[in-house]
PDB file of N, CA and C in Angstrom:
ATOM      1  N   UNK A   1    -155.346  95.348   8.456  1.00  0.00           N
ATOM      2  CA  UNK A   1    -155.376  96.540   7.618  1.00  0.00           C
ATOM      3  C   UNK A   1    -154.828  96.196   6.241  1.00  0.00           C
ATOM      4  N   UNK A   2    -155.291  96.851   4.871  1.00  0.00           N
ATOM      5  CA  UNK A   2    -155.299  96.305   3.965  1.00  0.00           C
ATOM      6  C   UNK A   2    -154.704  98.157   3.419  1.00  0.00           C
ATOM      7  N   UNK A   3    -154.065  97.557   2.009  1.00  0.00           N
ATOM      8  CA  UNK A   3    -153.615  98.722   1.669  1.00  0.00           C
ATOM      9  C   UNK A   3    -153.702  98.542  -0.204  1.00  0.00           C
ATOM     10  N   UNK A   4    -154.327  99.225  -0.658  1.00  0.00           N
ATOM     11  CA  UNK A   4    -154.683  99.178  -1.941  1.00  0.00           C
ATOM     12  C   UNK A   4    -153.479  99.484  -2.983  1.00  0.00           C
ATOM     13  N   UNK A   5    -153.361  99.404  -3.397  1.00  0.00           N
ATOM     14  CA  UNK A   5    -152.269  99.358  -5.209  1.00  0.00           C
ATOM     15  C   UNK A   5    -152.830 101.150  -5.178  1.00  0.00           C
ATOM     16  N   UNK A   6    -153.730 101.356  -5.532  1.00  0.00           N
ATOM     17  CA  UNK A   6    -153.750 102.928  -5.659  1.00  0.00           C
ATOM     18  C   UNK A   6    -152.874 103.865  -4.445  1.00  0.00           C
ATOM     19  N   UNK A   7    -153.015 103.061  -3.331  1.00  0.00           N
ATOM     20  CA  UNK A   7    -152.626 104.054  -2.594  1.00  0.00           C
ATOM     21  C   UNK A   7    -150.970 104.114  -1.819  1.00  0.00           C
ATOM     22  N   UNK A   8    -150.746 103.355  -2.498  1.00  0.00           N
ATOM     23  CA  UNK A   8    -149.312 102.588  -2.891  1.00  0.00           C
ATOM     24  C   UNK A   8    -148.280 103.811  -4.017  1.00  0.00           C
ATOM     25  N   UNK A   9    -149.583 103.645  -4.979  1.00  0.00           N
ATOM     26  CA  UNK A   9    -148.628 104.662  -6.311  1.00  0.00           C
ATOM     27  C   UNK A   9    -148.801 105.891  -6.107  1.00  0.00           C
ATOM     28  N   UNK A  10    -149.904 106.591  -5.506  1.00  0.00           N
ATOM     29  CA  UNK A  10    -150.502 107.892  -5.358  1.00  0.00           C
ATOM     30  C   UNK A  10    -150.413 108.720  -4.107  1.00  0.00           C
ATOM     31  N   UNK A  11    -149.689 109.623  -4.236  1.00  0.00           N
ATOM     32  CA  UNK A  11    -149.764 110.516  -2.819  1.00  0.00           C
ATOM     33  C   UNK A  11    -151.010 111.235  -2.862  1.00  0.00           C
ATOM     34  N   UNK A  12    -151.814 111.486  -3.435  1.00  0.00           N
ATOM     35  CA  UNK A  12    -153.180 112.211  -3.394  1.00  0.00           C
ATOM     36  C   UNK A  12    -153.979 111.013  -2.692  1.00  0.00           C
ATOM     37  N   UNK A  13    -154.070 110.204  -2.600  1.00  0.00           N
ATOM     38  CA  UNK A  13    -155.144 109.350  -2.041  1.00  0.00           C
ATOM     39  C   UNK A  13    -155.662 109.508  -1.037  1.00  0.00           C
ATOM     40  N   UNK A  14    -154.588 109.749   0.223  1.00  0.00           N
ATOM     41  CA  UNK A  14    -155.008 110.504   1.243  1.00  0.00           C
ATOM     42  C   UNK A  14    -155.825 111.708   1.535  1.00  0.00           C
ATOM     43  N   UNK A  15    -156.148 112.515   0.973  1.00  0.00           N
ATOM     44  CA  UNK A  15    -156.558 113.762   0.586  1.00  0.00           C
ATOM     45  C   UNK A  15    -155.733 114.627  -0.277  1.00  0.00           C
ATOM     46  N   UNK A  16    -156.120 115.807  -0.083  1.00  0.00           N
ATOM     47  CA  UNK A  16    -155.703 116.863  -1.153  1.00  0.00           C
ATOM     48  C   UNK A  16    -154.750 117.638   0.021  1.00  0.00           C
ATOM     49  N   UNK A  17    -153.577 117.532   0.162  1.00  0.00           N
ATOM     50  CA  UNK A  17    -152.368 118.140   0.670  1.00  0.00           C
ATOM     51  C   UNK A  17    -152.351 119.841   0.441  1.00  0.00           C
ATOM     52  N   UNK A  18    -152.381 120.125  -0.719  1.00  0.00           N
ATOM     53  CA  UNK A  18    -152.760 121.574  -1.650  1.00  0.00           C
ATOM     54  C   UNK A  18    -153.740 122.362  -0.942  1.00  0.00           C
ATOM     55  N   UNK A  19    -153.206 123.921  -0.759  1.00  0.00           N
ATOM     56  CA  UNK A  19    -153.681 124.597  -0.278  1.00  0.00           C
ATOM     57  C   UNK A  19    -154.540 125.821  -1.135  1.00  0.00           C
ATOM     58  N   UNK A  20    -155.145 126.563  -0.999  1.00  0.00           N
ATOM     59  CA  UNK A  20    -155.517 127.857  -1.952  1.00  0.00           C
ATOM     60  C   UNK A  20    -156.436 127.696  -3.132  1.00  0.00           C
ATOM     61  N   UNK A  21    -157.113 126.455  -3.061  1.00  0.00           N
ATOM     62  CA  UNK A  21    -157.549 125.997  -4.335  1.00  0.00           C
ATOM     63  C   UNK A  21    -156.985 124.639  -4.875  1.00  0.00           C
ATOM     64  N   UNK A  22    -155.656 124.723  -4.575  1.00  0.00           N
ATOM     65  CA  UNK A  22    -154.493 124.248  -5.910  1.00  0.00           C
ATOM     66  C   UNK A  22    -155.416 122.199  -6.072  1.00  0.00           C
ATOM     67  N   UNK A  23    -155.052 121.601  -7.453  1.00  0.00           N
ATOM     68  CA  UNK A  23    -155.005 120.686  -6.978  1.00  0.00           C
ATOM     69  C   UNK A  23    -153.853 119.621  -6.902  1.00  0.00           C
ATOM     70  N   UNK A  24    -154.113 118.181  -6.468  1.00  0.00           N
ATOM     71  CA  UNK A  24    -153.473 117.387  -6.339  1.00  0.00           C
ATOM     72  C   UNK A  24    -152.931 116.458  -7.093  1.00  0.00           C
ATOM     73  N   UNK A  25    -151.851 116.328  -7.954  1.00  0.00           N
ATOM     74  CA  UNK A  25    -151.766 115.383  -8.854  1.00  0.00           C
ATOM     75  C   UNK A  25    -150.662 114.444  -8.628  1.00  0.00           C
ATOM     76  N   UNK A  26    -150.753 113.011  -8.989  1.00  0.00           N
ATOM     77  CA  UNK A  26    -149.832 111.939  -8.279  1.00  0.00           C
ATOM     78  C   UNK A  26    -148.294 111.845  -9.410  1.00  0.00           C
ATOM     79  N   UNK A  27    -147.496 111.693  -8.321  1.00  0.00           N
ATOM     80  CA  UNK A  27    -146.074 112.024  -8.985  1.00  0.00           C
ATOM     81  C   UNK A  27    -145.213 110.867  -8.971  1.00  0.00           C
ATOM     82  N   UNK A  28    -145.126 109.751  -9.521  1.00  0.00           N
ATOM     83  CA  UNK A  28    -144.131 108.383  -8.782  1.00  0.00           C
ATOM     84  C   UNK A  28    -144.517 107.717  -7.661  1.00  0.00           C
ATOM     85  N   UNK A  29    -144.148 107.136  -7.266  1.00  0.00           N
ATOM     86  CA  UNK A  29    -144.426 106.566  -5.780  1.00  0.00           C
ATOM     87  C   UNK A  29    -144.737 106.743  -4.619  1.00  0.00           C
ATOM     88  N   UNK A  30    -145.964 106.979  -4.311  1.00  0.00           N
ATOM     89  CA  UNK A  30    -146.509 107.717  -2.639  1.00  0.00           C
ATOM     90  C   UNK A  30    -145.355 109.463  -2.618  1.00  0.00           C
ATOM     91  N   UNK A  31    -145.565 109.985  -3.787  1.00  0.00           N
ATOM     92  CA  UNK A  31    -145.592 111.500  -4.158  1.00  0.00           C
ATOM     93  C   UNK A  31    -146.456 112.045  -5.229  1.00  0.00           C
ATOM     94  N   UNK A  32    -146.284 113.492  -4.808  1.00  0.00           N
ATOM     95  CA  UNK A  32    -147.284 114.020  -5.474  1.00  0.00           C
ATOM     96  C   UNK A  32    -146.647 115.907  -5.589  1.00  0.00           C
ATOM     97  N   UNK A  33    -147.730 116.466  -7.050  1.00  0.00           N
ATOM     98  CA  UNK A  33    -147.339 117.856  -6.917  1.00  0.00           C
ATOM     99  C   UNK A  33    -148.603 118.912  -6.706  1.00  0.00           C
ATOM    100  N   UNK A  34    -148.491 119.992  -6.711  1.00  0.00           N
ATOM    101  CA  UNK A  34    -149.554 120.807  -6.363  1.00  0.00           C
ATOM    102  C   UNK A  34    -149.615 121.285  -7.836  1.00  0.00           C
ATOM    103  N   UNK A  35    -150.758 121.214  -8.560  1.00  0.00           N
ATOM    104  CA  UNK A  35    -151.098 122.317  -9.394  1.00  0.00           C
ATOM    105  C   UNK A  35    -151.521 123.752  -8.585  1.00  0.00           C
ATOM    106  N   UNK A  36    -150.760 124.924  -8.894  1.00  0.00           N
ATOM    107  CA  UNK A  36    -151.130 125.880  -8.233  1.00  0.00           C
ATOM    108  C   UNK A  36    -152.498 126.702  -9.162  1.00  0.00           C
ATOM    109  N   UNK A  37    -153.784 127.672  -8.023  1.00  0.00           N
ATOM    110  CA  UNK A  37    -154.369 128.769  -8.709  1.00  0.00           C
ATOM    111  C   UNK A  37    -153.577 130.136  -9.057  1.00  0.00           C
ATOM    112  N   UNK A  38    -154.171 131.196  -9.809  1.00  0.00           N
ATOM    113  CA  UNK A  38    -153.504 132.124 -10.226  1.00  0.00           C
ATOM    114  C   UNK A  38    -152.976 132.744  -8.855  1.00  0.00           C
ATOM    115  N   UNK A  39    -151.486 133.060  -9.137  1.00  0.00           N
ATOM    116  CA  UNK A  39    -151.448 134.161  -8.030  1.00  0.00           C
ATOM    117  C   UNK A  39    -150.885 133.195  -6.566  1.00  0.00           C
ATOM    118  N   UNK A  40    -150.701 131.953  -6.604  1.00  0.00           N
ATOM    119  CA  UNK A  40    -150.353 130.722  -5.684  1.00  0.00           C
ATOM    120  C   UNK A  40    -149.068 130.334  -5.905  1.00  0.00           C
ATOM    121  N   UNK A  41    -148.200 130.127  -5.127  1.00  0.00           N
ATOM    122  CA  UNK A  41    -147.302 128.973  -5.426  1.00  0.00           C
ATOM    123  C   UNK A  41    -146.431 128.410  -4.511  1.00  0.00           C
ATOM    124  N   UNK A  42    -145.542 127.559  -4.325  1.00  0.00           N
ATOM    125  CA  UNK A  42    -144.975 126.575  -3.468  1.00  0.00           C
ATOM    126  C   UNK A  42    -145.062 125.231  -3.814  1.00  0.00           C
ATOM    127  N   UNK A  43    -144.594 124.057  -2.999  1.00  0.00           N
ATOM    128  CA  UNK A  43    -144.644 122.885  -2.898  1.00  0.00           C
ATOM    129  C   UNK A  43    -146.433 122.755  -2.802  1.00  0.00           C
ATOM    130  N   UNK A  44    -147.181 123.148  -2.137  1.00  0.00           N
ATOM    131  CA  UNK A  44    -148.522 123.143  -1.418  1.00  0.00           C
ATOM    132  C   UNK A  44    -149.559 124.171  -1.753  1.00  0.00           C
ATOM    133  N   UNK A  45    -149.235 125.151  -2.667  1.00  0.00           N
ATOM    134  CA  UNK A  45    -149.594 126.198  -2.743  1.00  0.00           C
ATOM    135  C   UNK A  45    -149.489 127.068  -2.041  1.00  0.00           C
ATOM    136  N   UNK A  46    -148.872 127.446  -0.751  1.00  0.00           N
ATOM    137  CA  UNK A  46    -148.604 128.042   0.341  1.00  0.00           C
ATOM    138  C   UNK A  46    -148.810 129.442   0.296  1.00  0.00           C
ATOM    139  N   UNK A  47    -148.012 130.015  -0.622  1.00  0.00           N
ATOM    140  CA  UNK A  47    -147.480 131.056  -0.806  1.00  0.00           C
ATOM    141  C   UNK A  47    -148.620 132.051  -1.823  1.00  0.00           C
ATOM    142  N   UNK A  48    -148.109 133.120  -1.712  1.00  0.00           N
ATOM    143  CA  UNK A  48    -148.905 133.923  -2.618  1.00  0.00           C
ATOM    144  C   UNK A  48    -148.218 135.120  -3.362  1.00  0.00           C
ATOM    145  N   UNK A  49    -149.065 135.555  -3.990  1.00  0.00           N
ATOM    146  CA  UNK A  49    -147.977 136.304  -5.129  1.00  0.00           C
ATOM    147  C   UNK A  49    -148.121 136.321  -6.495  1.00  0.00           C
ATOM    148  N   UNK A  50    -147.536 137.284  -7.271  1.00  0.00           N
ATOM    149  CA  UNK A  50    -147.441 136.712  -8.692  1.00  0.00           C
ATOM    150  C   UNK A  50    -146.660 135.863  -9.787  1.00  0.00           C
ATOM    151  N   UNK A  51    -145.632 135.471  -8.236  1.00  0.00           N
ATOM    152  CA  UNK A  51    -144.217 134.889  -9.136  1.00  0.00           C
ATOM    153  C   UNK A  51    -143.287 135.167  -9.946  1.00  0.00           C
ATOM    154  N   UNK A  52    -143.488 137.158  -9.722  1.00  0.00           N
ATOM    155  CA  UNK A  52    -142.353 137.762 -10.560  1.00  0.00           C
ATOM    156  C   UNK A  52    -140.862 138.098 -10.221  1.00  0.00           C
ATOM    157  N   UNK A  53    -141.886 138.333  -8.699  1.00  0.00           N
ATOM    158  CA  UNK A  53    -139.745 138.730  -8.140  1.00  0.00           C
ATOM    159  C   UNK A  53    -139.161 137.435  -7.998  1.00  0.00           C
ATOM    160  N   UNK A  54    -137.527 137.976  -8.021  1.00  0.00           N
ATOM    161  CA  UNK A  54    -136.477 136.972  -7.989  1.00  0.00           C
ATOM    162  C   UNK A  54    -136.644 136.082  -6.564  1.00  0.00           C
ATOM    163  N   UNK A  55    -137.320 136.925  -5.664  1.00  0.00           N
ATOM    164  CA  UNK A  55    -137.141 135.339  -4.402  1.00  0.00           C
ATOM    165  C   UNK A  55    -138.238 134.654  -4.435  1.00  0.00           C
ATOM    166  N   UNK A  56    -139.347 134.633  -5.117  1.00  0.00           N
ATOM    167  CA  UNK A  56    -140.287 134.048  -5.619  1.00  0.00           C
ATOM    168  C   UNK A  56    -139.947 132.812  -6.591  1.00  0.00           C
ATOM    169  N   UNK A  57    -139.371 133.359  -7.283  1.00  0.00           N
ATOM    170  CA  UNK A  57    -138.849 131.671  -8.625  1.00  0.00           C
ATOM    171  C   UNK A  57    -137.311 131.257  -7.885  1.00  0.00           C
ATOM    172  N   UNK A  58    -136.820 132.076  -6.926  1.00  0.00           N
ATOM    173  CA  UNK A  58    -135.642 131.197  -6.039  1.00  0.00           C
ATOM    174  C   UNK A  58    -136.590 130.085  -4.910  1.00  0.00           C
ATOM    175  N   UNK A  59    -137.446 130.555  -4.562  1.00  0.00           N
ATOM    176  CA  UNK A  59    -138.723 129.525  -3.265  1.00  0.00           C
ATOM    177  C   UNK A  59    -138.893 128.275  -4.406  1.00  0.00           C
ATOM    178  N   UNK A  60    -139.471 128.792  -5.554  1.00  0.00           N
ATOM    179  CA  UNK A  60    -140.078 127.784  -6.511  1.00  0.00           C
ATOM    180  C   UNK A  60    -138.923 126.633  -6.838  1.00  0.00           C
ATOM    181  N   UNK A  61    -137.735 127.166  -7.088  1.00  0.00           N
ATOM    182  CA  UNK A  61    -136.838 126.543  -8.052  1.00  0.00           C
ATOM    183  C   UNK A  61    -136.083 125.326  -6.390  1.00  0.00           C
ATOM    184  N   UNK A  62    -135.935 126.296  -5.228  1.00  0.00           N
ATOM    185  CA  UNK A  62    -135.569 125.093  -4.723  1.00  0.00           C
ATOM    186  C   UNK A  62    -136.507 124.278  -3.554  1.00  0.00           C
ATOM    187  N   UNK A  63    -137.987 124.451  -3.936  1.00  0.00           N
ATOM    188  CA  UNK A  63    -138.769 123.582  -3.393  1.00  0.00           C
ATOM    189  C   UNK A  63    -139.372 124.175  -2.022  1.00  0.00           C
ATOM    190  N   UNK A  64    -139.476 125.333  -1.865  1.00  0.00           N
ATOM    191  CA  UNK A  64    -140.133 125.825  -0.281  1.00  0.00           C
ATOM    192  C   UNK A  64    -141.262 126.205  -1.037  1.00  0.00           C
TER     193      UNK A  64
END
């Protein structure tokens, strides 16, 4: 089994992790973040919403 330099630096390589649309963009070393769609958010896009109430940017701020 052989393992490529791309997939080494890129957590997207595997597929698209991101849920709701969102996409996948590579973050440092075998990580990655979700661009979220309108109205989406989380680590994955998980969540839904508009991101106004306070436990909404408390989920965001510490990573659920």
């Amino acid at each position: 089994t052989t393992t490529t330099v791309e997939e080494l630096v890129n957590g997207c390589s595997k597929g698209n992790p991101c849920q709701n649309g969102g996409s996948c963009e590579p973050s440092g070393t075998d990580d990655l973040f979700c661009l979220c769609q309108a109205n989406y958010y989380g680590s994955r896009c998980e969540h839904t919403g508009d991101g106004t109430d306070l436990s909404v940017l408390e989920s965001i701020i510490d990573g659920n």
